[in-house]
Structure formats: C-alpha cells, structure tokens
PDB file of N, CA and C in Angstrom:
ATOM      1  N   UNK A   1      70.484 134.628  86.609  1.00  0.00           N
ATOM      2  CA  UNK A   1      70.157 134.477  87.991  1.00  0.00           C
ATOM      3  C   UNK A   1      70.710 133.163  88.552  1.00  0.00           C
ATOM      4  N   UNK A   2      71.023 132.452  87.628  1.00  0.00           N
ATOM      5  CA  UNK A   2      71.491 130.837  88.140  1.00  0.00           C
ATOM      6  C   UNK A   2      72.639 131.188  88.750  1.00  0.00           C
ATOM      7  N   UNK A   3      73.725 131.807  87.763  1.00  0.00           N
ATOM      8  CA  UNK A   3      74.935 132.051  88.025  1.00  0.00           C
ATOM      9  C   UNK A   3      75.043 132.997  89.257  1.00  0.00           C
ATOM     10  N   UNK A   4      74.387 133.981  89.388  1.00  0.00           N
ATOM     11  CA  UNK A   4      74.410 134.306  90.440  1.00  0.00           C
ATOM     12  C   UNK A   4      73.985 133.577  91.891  1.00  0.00           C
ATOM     13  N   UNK A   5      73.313 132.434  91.809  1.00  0.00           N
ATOM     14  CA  UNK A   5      72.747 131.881  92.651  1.00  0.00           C
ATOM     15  C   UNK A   5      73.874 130.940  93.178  1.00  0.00           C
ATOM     16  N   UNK A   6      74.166 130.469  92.060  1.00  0.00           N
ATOM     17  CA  UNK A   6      75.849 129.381  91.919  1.00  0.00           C
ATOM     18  C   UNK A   6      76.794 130.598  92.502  1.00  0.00           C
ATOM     19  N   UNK A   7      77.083 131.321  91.902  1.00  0.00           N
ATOM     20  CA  UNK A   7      78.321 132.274  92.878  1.00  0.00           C
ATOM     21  C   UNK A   7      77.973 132.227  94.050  1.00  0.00           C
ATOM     22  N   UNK A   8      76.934 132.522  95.029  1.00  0.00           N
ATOM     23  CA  UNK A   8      76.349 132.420  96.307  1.00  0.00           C
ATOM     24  C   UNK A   8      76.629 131.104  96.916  1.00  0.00           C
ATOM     25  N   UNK A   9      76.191 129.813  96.376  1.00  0.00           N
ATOM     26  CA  UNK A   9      76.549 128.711  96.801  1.00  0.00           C
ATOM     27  C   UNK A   9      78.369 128.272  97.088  1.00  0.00           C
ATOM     28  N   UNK A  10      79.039 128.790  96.279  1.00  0.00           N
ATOM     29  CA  UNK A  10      80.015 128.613  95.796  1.00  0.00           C
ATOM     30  C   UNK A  10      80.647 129.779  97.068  1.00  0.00           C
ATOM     31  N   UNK A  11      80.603 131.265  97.481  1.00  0.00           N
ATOM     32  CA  UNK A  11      81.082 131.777  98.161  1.00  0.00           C
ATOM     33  C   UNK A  11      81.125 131.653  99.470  1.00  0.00           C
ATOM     34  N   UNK A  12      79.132 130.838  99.794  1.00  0.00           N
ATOM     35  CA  UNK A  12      79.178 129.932 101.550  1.00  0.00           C
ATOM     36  C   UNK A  12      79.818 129.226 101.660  1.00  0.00           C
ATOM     37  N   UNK A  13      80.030 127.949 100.454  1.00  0.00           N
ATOM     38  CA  UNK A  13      81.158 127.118 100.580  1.00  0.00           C
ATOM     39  C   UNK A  13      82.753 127.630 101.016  1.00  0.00           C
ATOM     40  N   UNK A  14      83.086 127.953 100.222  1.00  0.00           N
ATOM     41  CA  UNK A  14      84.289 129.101 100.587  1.00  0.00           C
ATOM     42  C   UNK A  14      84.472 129.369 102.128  1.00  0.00           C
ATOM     43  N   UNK A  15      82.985 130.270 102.498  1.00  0.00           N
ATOM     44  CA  UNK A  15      82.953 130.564 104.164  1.00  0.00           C
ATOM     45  C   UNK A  15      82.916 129.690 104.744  1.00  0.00           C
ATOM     46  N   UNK A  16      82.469 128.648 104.924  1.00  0.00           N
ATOM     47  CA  UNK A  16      82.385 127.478 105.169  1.00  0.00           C
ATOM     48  C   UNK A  16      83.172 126.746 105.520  1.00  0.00           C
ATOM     49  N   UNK A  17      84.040 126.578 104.536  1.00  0.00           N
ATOM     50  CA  UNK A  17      85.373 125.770 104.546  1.00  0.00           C
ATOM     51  C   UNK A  17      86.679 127.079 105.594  1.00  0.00           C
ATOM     52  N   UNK A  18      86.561 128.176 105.540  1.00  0.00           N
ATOM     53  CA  UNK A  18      87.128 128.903 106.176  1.00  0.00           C
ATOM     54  C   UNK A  18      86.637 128.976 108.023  1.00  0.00           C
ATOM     55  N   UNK A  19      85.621 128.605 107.818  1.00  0.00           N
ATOM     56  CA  UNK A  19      85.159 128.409 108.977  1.00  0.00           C
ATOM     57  C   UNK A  19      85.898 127.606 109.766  1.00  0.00           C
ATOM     58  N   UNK A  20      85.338 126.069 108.945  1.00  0.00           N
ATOM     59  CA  UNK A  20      85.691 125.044 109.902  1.00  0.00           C
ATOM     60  C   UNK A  20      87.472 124.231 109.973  1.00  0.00           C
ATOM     61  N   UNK A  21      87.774 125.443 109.228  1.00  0.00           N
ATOM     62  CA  UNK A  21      89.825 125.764 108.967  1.00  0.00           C
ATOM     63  C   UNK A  21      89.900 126.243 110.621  1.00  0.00           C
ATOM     64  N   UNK A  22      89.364 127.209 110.772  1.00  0.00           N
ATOM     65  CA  UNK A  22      89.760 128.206 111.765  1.00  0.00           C
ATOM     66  C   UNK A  22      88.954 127.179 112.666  1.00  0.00           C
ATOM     67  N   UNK A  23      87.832 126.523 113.309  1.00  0.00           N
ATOM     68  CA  UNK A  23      87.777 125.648 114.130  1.00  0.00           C
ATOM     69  C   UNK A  23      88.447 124.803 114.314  1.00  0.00           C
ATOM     70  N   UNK A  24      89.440 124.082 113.176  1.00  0.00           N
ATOM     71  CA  UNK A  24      90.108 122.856 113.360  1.00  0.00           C
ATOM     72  C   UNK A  24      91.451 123.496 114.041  1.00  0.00           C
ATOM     73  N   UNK A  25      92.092 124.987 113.281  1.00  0.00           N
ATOM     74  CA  UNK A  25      93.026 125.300 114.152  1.00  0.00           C
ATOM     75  C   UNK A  25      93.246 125.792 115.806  1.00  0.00           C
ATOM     76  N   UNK A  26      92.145 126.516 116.007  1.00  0.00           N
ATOM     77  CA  UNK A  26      91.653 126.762 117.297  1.00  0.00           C
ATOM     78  C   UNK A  26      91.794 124.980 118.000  1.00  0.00           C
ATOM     79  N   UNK A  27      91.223 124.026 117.462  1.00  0.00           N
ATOM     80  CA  UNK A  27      90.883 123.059 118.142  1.00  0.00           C
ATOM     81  C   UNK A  27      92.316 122.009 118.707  1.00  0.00           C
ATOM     82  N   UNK A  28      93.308 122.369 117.535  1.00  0.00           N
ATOM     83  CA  UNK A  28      95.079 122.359 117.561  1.00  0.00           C
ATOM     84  C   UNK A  28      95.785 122.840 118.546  1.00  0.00           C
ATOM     85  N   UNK A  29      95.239 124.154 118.728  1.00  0.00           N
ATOM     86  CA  UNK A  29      96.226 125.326 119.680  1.00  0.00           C
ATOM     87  C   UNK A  29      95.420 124.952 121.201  1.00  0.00           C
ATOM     88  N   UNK A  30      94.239 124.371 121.053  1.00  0.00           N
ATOM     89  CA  UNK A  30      93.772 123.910 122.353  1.00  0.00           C
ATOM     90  C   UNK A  30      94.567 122.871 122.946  1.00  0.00           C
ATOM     91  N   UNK A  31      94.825 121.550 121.891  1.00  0.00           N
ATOM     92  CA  UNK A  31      95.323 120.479 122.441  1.00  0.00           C
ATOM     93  C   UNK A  31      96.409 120.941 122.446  1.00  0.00           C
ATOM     94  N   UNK A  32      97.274 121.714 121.838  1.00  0.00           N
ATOM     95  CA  UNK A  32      99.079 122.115 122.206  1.00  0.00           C
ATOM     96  C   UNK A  32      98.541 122.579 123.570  1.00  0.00           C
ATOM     97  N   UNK A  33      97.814 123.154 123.797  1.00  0.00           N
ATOM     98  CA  UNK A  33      98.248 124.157 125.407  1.00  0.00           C
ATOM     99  C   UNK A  33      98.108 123.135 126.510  1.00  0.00           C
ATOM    100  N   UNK A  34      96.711 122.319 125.942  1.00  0.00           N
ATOM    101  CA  UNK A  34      96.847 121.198 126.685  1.00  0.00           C
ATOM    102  C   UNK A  34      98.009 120.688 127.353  1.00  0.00           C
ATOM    103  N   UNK A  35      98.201 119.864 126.231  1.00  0.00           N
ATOM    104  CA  UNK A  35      99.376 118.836 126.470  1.00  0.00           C
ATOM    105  C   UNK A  35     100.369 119.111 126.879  1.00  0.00           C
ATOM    106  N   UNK A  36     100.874 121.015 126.845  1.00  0.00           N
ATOM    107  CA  UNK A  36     102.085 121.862 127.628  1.00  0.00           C
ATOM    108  C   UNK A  36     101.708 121.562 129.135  1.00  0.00           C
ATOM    109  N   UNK A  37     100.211 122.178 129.169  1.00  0.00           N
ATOM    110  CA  UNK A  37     100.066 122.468 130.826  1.00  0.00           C
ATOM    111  C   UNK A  37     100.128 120.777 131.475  1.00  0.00           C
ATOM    112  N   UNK A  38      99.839 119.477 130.394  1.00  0.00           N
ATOM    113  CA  UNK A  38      99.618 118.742 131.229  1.00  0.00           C
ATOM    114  C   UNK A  38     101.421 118.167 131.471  1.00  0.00           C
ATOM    115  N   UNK A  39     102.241 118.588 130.234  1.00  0.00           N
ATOM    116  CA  UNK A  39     103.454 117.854 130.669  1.00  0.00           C
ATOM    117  C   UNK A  39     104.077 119.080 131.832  1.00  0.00           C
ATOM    118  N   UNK A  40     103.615 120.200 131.866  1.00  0.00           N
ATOM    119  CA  UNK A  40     104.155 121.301 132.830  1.00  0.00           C
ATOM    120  C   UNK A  40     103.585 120.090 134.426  1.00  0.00           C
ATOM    121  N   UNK A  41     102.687 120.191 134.852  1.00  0.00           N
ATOM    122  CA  UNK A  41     101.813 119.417 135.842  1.00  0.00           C
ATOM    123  C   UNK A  41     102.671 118.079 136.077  1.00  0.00           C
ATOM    124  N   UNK A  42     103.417 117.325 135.098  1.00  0.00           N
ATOM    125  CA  UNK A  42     103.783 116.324 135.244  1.00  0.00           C
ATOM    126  C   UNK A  42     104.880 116.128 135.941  1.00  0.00           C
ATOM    127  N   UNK A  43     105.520 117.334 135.211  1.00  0.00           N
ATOM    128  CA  UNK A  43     107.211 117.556 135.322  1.00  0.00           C
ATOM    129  C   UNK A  43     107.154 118.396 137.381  1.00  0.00           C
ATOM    130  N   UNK A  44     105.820 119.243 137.504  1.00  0.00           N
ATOM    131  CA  UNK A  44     105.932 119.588 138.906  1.00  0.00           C
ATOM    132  C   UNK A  44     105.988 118.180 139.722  1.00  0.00           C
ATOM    133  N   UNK A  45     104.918 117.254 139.057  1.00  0.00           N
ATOM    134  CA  UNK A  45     104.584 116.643 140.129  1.00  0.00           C
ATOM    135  C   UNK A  45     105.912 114.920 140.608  1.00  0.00           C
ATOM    136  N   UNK A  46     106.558 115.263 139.441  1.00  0.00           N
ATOM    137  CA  UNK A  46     107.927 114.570 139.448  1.00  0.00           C
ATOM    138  C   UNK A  46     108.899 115.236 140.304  1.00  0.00           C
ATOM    139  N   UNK A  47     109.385 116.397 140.050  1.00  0.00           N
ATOM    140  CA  UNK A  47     109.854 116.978 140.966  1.00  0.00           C
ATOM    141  C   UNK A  47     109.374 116.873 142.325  1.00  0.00           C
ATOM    142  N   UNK A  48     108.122 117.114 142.596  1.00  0.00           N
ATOM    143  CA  UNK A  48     107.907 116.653 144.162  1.00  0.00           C
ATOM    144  C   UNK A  48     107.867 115.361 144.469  1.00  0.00           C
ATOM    145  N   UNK A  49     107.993 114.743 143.773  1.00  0.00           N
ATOM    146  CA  UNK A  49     107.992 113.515 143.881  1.00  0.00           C
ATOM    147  C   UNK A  49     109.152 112.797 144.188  1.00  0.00           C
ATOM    148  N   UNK A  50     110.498 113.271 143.297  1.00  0.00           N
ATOM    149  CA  UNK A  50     112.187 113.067 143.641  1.00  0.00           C
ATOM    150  C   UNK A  50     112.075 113.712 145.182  1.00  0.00           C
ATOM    151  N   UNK A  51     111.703 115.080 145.558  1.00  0.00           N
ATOM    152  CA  UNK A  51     111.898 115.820 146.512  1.00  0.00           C
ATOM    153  C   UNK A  51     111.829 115.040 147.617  1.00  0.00           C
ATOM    154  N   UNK A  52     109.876 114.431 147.646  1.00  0.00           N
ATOM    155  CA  UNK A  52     109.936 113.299 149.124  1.00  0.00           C
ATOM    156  C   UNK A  52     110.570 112.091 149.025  1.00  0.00           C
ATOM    157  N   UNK A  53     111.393 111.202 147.897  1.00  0.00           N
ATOM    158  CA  UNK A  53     111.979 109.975 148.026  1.00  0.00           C
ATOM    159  C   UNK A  53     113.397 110.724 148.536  1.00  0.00           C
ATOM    160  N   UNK A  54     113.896 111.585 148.223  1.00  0.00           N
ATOM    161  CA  UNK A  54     115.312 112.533 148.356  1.00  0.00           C
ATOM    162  C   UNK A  54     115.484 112.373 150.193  1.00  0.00           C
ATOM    163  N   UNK A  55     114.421 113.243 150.249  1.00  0.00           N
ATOM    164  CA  UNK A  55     113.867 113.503 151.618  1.00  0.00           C
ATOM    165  C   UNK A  55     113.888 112.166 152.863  1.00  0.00           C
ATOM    166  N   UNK A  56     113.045 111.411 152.307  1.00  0.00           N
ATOM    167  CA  UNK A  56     112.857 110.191 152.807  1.00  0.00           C
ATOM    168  C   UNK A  56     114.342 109.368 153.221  1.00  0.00           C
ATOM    169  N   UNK A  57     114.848 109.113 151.609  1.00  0.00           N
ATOM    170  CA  UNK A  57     116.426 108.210 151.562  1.00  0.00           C
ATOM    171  C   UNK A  57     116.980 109.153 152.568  1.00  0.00           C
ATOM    172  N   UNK A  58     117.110 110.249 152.846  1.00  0.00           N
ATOM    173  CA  UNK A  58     118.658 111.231 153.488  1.00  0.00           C
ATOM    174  C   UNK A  58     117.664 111.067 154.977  1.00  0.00           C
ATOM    175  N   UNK A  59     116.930 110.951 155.206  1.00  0.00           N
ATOM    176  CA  UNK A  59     116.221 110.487 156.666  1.00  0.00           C
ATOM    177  C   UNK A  59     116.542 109.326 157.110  1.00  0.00           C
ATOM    178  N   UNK A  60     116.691 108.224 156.225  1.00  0.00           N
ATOM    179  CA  UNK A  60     116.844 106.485 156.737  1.00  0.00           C
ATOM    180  C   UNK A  60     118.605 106.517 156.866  1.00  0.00           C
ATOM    181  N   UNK A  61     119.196 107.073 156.062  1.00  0.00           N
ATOM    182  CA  UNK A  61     120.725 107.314 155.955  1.00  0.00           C
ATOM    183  C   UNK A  61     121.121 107.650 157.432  1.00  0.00           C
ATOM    184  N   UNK A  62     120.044 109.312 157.637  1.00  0.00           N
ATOM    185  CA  UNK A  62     120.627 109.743 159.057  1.00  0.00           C
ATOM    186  C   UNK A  62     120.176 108.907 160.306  1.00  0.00           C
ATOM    187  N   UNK A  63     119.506 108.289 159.984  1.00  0.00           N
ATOM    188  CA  UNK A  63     118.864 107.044 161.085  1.00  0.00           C
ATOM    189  C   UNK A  63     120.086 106.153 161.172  1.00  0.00           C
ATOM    190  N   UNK A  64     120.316 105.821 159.854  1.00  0.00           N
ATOM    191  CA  UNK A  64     121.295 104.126 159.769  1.00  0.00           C
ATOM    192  C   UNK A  64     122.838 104.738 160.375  1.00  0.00           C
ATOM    193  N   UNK A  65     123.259 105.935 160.110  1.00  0.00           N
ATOM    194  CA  UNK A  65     124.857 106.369 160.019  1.00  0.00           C
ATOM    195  C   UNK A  65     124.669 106.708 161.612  1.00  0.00           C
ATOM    196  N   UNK A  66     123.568 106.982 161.918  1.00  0.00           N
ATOM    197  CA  UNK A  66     123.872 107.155 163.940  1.00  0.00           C
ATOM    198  C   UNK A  66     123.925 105.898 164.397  1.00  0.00           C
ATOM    199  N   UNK A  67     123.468 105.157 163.845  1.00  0.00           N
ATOM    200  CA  UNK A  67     124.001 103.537 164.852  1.00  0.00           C
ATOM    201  C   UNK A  67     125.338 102.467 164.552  1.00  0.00           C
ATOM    202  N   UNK A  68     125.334 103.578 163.238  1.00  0.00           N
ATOM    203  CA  UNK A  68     126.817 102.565 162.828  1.00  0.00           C
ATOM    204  C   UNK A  68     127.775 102.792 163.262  1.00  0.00           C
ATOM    205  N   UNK A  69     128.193 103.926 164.334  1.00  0.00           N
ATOM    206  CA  UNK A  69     128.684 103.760 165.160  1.00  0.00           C
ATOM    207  C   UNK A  69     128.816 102.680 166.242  1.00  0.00           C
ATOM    208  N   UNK A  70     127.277 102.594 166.662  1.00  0.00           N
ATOM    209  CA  UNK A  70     127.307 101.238 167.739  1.00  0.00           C
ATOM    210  C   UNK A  70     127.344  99.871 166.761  1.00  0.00           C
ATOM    211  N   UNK A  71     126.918 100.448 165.278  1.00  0.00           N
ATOM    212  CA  UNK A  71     127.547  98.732 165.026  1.00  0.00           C
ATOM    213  C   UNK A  71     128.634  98.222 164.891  1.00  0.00           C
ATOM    214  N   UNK A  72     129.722  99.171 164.522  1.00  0.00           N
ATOM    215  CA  UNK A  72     131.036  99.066 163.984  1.00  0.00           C
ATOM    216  C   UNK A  72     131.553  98.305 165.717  1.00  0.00           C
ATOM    217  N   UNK A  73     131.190  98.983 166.718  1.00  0.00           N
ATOM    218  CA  UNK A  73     131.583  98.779 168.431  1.00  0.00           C
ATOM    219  C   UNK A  73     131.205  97.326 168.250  1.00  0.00           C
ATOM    220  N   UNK A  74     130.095  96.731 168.370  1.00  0.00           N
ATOM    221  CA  UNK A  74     129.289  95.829 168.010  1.00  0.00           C
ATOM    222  C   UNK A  74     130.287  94.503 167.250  1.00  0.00           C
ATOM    223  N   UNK A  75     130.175  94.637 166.004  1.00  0.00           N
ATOM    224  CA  UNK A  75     131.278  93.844 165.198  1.00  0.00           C
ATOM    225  C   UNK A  75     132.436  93.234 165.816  1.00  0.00           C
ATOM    226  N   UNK A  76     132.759  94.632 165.865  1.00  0.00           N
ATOM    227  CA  UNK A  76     134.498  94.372 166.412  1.00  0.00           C
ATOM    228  C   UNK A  76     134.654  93.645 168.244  1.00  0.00           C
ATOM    229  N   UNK A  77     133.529  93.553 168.983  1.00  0.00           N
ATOM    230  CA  UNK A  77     133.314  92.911 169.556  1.00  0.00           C
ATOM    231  C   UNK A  77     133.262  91.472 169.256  1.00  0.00           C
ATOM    232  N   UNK A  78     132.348  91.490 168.965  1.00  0.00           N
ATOM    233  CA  UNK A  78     131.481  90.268 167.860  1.00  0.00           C
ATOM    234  C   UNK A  78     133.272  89.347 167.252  1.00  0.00           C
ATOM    235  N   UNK A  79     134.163  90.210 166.329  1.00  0.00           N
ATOM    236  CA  UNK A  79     134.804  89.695 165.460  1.00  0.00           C
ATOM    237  C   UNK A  79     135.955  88.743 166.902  1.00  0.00           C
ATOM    238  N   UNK A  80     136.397  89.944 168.137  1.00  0.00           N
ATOM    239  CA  UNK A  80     137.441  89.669 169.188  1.00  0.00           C
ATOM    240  C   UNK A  80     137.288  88.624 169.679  1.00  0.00           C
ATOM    241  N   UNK A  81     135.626  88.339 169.733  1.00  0.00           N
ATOM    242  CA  UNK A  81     135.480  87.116 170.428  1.00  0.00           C
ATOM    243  C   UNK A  81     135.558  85.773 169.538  1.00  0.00           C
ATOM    244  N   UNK A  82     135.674  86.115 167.949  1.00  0.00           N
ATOM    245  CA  UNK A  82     135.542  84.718 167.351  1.00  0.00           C
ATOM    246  C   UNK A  82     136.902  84.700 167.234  1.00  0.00           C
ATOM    247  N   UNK A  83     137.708  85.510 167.003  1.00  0.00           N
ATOM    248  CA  UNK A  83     139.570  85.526 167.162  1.00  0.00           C
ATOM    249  C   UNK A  83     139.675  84.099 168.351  1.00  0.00           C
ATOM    250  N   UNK A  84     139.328  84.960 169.108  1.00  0.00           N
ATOM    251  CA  UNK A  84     140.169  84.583 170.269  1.00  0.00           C
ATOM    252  C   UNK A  84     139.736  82.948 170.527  1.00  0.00           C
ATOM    253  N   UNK A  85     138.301  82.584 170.372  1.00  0.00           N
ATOM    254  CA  UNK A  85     137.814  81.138 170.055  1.00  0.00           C
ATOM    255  C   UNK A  85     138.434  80.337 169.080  1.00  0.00           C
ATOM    256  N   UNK A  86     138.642  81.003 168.067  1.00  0.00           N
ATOM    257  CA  UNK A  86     139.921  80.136 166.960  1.00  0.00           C
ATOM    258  C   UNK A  86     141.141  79.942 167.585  1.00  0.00           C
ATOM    259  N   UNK A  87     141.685  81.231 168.230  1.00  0.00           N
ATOM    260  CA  UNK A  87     142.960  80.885 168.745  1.00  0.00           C
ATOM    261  C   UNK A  87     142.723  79.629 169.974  1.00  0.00           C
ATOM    262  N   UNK A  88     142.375  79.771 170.913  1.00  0.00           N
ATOM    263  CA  UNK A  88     142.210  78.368 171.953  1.00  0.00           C
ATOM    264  C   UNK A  88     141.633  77.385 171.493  1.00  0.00           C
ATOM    265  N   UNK A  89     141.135  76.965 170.259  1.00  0.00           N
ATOM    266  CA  UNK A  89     140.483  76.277 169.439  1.00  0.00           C
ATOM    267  C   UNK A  89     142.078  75.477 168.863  1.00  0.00           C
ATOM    268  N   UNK A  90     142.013  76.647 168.659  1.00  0.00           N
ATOM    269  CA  UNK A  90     143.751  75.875 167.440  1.00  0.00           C
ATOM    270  C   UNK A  90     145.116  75.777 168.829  1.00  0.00           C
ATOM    271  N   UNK A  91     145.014  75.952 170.180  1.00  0.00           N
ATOM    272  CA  UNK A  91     145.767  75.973 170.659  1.00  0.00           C
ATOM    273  C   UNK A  91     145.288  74.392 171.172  1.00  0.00           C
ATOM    274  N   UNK A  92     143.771  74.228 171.511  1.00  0.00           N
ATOM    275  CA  UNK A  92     143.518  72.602 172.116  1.00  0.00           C
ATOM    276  C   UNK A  92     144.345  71.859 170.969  1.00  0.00           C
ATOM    277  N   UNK A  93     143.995  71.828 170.220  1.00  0.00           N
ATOM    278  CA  UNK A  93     144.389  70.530 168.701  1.00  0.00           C
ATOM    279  C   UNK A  93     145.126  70.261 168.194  1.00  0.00           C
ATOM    280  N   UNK A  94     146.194  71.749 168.601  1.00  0.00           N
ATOM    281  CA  UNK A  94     147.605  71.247 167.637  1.00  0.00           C
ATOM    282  C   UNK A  94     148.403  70.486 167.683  1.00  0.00           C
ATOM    283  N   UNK A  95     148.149  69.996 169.283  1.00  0.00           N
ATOM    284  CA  UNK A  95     149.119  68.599 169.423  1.00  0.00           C
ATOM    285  C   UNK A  95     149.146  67.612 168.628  1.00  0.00           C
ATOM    286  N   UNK A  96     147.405  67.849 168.993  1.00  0.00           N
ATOM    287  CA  UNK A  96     146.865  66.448 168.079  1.00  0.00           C
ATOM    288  C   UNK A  96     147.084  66.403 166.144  1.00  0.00           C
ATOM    289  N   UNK A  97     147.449  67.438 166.050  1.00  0.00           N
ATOM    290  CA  UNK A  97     147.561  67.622 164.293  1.00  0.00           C
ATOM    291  C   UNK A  97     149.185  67.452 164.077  1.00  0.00           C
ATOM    292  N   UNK A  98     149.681  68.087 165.075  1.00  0.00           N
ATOM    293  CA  UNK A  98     151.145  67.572 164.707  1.00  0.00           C
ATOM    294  C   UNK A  98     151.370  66.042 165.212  1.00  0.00           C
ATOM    295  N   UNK A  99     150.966  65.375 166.047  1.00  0.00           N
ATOM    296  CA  UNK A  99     150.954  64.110 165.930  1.00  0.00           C
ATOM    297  C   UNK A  99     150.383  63.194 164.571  1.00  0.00           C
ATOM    298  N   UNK A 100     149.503  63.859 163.930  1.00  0.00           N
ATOM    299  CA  UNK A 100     148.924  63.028 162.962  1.00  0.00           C
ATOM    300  C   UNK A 100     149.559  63.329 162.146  1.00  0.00           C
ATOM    301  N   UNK A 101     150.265  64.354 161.738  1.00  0.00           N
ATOM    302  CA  UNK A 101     151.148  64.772 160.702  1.00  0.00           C
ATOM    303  C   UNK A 101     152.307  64.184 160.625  1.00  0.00           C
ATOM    304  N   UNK A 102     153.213  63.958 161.410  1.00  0.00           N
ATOM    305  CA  UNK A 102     154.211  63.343 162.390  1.00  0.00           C
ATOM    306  C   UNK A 102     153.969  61.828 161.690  1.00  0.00           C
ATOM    307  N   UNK A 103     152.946  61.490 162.054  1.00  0.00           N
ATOM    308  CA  UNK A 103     152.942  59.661 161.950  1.00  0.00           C
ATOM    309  C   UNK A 103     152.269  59.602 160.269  1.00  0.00           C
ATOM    310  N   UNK A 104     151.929  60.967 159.719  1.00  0.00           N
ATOM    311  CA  UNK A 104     151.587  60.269 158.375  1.00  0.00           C
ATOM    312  C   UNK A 104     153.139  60.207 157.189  1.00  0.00           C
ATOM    313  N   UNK A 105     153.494  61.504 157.903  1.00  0.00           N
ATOM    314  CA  UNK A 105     154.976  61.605 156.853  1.00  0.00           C
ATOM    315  C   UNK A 105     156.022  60.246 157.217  1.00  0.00           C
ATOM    316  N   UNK A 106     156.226  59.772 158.768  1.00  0.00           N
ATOM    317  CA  UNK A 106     157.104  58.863 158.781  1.00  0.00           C
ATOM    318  C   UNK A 106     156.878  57.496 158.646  1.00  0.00           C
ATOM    319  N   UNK A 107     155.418  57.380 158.541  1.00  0.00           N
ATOM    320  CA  UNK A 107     155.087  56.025 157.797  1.00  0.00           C
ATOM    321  C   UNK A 107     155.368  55.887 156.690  1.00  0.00           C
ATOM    322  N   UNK A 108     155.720  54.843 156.128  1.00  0.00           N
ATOM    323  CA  UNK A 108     156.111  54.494 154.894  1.00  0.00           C
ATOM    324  C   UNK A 108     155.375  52.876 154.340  1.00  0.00           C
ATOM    325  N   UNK A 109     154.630  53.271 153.496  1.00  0.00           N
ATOM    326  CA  UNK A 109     153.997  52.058 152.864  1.00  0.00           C
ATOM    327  C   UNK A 109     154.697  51.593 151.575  1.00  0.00           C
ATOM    328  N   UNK A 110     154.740  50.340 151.726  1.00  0.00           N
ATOM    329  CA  UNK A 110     155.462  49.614 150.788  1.00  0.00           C
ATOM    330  C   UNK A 110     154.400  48.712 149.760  1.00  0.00           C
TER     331      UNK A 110
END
C-alpha cells in the first residue's frame, strides 16, 4: 500500500509539473503577443507620427517657396543698391588713392 501510495504521490507530481509547464508556456505566448501588438502599436504610431512632421515640413516649405519669390525681388534690390554705393564710393576716392599711390612709389628714401 506504501508503494502504491508513493506511485500516487509521484504521478501528482508528474501532473503537477505538467501543469505548471503548460502555465509557464501559455504565460510565454502571452508576452510574445504582447510585445507583437505592442511593437505593431508602435510602428502605427511612428508612422503617424513621420506623417504629421512630413505634413507639417511640406506646409512651412509651401509657406517659405511663395515668398521667395518676393525675397529673391527683395535681395537683388537690396544687392543694386549696395553696387551702386561702392561704385560712387570708389568713384569719390580714387583721386585721392591715386595721388597717394603716385607720391608713395616716387618718393625715394635714402
């Protein structure tokens, strides 16, 4: 009767251990699905996420490329008028630079 009592102990064990096999794997295939649905969730929410910066950048672009028209106008304004200030700039002085040039080459120090 022992032995039979021991086989009994010995076969719950068995169930037992089969049991908490099949809980630990169940408890595996939980966290895999998990961690799918949560990198699935991640990967959506990246994608919408590129979508509104995408969105956003090609909005400030079409904002900036309609005025660069008036800036390019702008500039080249901007640039005509500093031309033309260098040129009457360099047209007051040059006398005065070729005179100083003039008297530095034909001096001669001894």
């Amino acid at each position: 009767m022992d032995n039979n009592r021991g086989q009994n102990g010995i076969q719950l064990l068995l169930a037992a251990e089969q049991e908490a096999q099949h809980i630990v794997n169940a408890a595996r295939s939980a966290k895999q699905a998990r961690l799918k649905q949560a990198k699935d969730e991640a990967e959506k929410e990246i994608a919408e996420f590129r979508a509104q910066m995408e969105a956003e950048f090609q909005r400030k672009v079409a904002e900036t490329s309609g005025d660069s028209g008036a800036n390019v106008k702008r500039l080249e304004q901007e640039t005509e008028a500093k031309i033309g200030h260098l040129k009457s700039e360099s047209e007051r002085i040059s006398q005065d630079v070729i005179q100083m040039l003039l008297r530095h080459v034909t001096t001669v120090k001894v």
